[in-house]
C-alpha atoms as a PDB file:
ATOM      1  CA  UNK A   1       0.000   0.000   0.000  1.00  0.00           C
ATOM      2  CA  UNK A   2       0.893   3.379  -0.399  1.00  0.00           C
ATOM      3  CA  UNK A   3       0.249   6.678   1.973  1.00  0.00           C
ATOM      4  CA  UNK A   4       0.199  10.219   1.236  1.00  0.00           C
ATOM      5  CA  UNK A   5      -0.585  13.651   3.325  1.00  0.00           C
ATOM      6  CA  UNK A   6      -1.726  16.505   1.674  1.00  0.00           C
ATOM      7  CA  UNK A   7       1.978  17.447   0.386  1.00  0.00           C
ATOM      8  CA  UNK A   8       2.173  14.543  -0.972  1.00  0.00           C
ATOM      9  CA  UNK A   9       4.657  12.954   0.817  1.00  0.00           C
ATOM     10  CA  UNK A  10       4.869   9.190   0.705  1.00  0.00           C
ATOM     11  CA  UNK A  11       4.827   5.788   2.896  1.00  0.00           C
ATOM     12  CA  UNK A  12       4.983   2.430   1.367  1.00  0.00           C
ATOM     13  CA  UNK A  13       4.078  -0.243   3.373  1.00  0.00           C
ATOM     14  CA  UNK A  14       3.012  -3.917   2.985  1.00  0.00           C
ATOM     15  CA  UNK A  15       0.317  -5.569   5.788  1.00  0.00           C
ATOM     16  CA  UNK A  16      -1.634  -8.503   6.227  1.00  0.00           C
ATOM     17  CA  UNK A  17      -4.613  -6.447   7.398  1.00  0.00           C
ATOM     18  CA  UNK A  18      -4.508  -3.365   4.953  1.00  0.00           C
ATOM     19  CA  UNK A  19      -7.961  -1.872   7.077  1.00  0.00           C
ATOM     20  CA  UNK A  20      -6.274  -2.219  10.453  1.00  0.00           C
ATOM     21  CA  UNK A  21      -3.217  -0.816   9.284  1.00  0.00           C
ATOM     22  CA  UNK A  22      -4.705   2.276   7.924  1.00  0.00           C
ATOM     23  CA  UNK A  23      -6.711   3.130  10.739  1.00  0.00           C
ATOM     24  CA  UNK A  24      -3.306   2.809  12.943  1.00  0.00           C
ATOM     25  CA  UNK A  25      -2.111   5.303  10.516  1.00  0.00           C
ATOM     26  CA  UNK A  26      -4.922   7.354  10.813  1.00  0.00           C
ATOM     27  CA  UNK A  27      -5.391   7.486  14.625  1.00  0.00           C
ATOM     28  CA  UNK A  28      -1.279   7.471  14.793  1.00  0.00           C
ATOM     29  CA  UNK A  29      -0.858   4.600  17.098  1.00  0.00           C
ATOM     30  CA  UNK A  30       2.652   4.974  16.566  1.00  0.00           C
ATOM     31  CA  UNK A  31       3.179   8.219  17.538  1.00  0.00           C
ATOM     32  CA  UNK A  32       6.414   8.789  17.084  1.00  0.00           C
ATOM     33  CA  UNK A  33       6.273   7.145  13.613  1.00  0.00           C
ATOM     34  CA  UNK A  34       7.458   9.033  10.272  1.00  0.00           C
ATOM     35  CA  UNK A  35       3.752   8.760   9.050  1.00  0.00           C
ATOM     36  CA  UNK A  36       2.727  10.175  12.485  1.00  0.00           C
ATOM     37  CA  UNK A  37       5.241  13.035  12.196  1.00  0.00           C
ATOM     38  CA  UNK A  38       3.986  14.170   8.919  1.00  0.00           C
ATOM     39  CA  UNK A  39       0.548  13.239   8.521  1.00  0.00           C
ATOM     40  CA  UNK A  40       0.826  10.420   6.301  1.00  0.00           C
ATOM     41  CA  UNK A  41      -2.552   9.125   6.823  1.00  0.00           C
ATOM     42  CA  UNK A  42      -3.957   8.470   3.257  1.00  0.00           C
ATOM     43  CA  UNK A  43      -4.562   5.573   1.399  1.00  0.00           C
ATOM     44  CA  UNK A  44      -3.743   6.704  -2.152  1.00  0.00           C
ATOM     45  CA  UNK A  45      -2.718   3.150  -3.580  1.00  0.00           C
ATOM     46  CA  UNK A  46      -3.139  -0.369  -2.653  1.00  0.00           C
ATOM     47  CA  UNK A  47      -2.844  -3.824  -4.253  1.00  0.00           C
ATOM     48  CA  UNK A  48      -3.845  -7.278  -2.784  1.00  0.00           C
ATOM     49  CA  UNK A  49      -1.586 -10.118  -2.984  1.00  0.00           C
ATOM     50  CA  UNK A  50      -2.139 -13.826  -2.866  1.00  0.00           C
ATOM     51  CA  UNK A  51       0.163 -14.379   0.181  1.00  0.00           C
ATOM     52  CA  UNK A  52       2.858 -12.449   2.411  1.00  0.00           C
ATOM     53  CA  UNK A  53       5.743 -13.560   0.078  1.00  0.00           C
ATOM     54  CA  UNK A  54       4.067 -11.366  -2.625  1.00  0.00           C
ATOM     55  CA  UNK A  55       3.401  -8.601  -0.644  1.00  0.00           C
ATOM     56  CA  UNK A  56       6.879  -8.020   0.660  1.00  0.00           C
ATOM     57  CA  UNK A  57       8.134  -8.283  -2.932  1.00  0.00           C
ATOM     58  CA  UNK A  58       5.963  -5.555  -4.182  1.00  0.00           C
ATOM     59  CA  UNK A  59       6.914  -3.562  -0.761  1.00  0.00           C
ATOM     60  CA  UNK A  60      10.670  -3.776  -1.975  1.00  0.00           C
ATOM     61  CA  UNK A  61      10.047  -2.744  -5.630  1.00  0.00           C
ATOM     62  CA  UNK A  62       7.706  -0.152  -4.751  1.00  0.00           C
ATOM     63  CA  UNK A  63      10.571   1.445  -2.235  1.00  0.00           C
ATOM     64  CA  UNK A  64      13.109   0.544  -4.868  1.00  0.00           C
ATOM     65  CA  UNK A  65      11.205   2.814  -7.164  1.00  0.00           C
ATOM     66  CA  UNK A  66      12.187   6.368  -8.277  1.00  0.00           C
ATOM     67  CA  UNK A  67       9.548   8.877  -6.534  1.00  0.00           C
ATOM     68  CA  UNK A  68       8.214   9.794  -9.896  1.00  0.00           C
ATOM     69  CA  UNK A  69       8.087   6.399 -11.079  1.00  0.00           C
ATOM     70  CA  UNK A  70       5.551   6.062  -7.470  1.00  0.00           C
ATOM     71  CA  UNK A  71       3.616   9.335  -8.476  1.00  0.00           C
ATOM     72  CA  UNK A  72       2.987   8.445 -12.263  1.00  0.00           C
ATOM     73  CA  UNK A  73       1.598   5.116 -10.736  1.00  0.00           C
ATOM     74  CA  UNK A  74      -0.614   6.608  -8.201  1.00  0.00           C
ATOM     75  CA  UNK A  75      -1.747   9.197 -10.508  1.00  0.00           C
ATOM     76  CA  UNK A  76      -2.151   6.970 -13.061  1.00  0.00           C
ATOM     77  CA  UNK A  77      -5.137   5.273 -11.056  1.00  0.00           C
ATOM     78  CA  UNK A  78      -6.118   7.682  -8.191  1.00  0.00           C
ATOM     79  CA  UNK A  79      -5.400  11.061 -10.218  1.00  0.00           C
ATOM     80  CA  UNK A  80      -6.910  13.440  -7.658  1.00  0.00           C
ATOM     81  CA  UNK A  81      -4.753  11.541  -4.578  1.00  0.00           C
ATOM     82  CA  UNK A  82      -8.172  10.757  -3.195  1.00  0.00           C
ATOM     83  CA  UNK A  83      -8.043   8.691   0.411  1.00  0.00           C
ATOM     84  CA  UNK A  84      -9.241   5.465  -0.901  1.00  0.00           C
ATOM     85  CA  UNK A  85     -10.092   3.918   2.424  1.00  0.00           C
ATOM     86  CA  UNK A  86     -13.426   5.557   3.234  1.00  0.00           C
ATOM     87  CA  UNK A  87     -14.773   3.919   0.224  1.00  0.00           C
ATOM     88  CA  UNK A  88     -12.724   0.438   0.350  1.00  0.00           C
ATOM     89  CA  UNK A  89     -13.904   0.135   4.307  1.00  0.00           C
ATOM     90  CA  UNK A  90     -16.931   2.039   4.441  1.00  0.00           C
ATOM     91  CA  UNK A  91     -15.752   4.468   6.793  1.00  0.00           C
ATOM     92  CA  UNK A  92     -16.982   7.937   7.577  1.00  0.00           C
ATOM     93  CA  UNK A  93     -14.883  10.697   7.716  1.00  0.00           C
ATOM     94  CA  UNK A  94     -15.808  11.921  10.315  1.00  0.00           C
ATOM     95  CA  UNK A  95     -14.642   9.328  12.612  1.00  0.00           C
ATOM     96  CA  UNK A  96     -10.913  10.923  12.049  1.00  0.00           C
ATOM     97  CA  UNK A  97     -11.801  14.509  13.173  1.00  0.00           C
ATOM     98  CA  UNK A  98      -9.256  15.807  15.504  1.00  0.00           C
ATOM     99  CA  UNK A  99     -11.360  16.948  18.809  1.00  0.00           C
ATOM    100  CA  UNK A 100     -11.018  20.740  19.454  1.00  0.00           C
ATOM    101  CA  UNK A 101      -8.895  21.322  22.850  1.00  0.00           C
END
């Protein structure tokens, strides 16, 4: 899967459980993470392999990719960057809204 934040920085991960992992992205479990640090809480790209084997070899040639080689991919099928997980998972937006202090 691939991450984004509004600037457009990236995160490429791989996951058994692309839902939970997103959400722990979203509600920055790890809060000390890189995604954490710079928002990087968007589901721009995804792909589901067959088993974990598969998955970890597209992890590596997606991070062994030239950044523009990533962006032409993602904009290639997700043009506007749009957070594909509210659709994929049914989720509301809403449920990320930051509380006001």
């Amino acid at each position: 899967y691939i991450l984004a934040n509004p600037s457009r920085s990236i995160y490429v991960g791989a996951t058994h459980y692309v839902g939970r992992r997103v959400l722990e992205h979203k509600t920055k479990h790890f809060a000390d993470s890189h995604s954490a640090k710079y928002g990087i809480d968007r589901l721009v790209w995804w792909q589901q392999c067959e088993d974990w084997t598969e998955a970890r070899a597209q992890e590596l040639r997606l991070k062994n990719m030239h950044r523009g080689q990533k962006v032409a991919m993602i904009a290639e099928n997700n043009p506007r960057w749009q957070d594909l997980s509210y659709a994929l998972f049914g989720w509301s937006s809403s449920r990320f809204r930051r509380q006001a202090d």
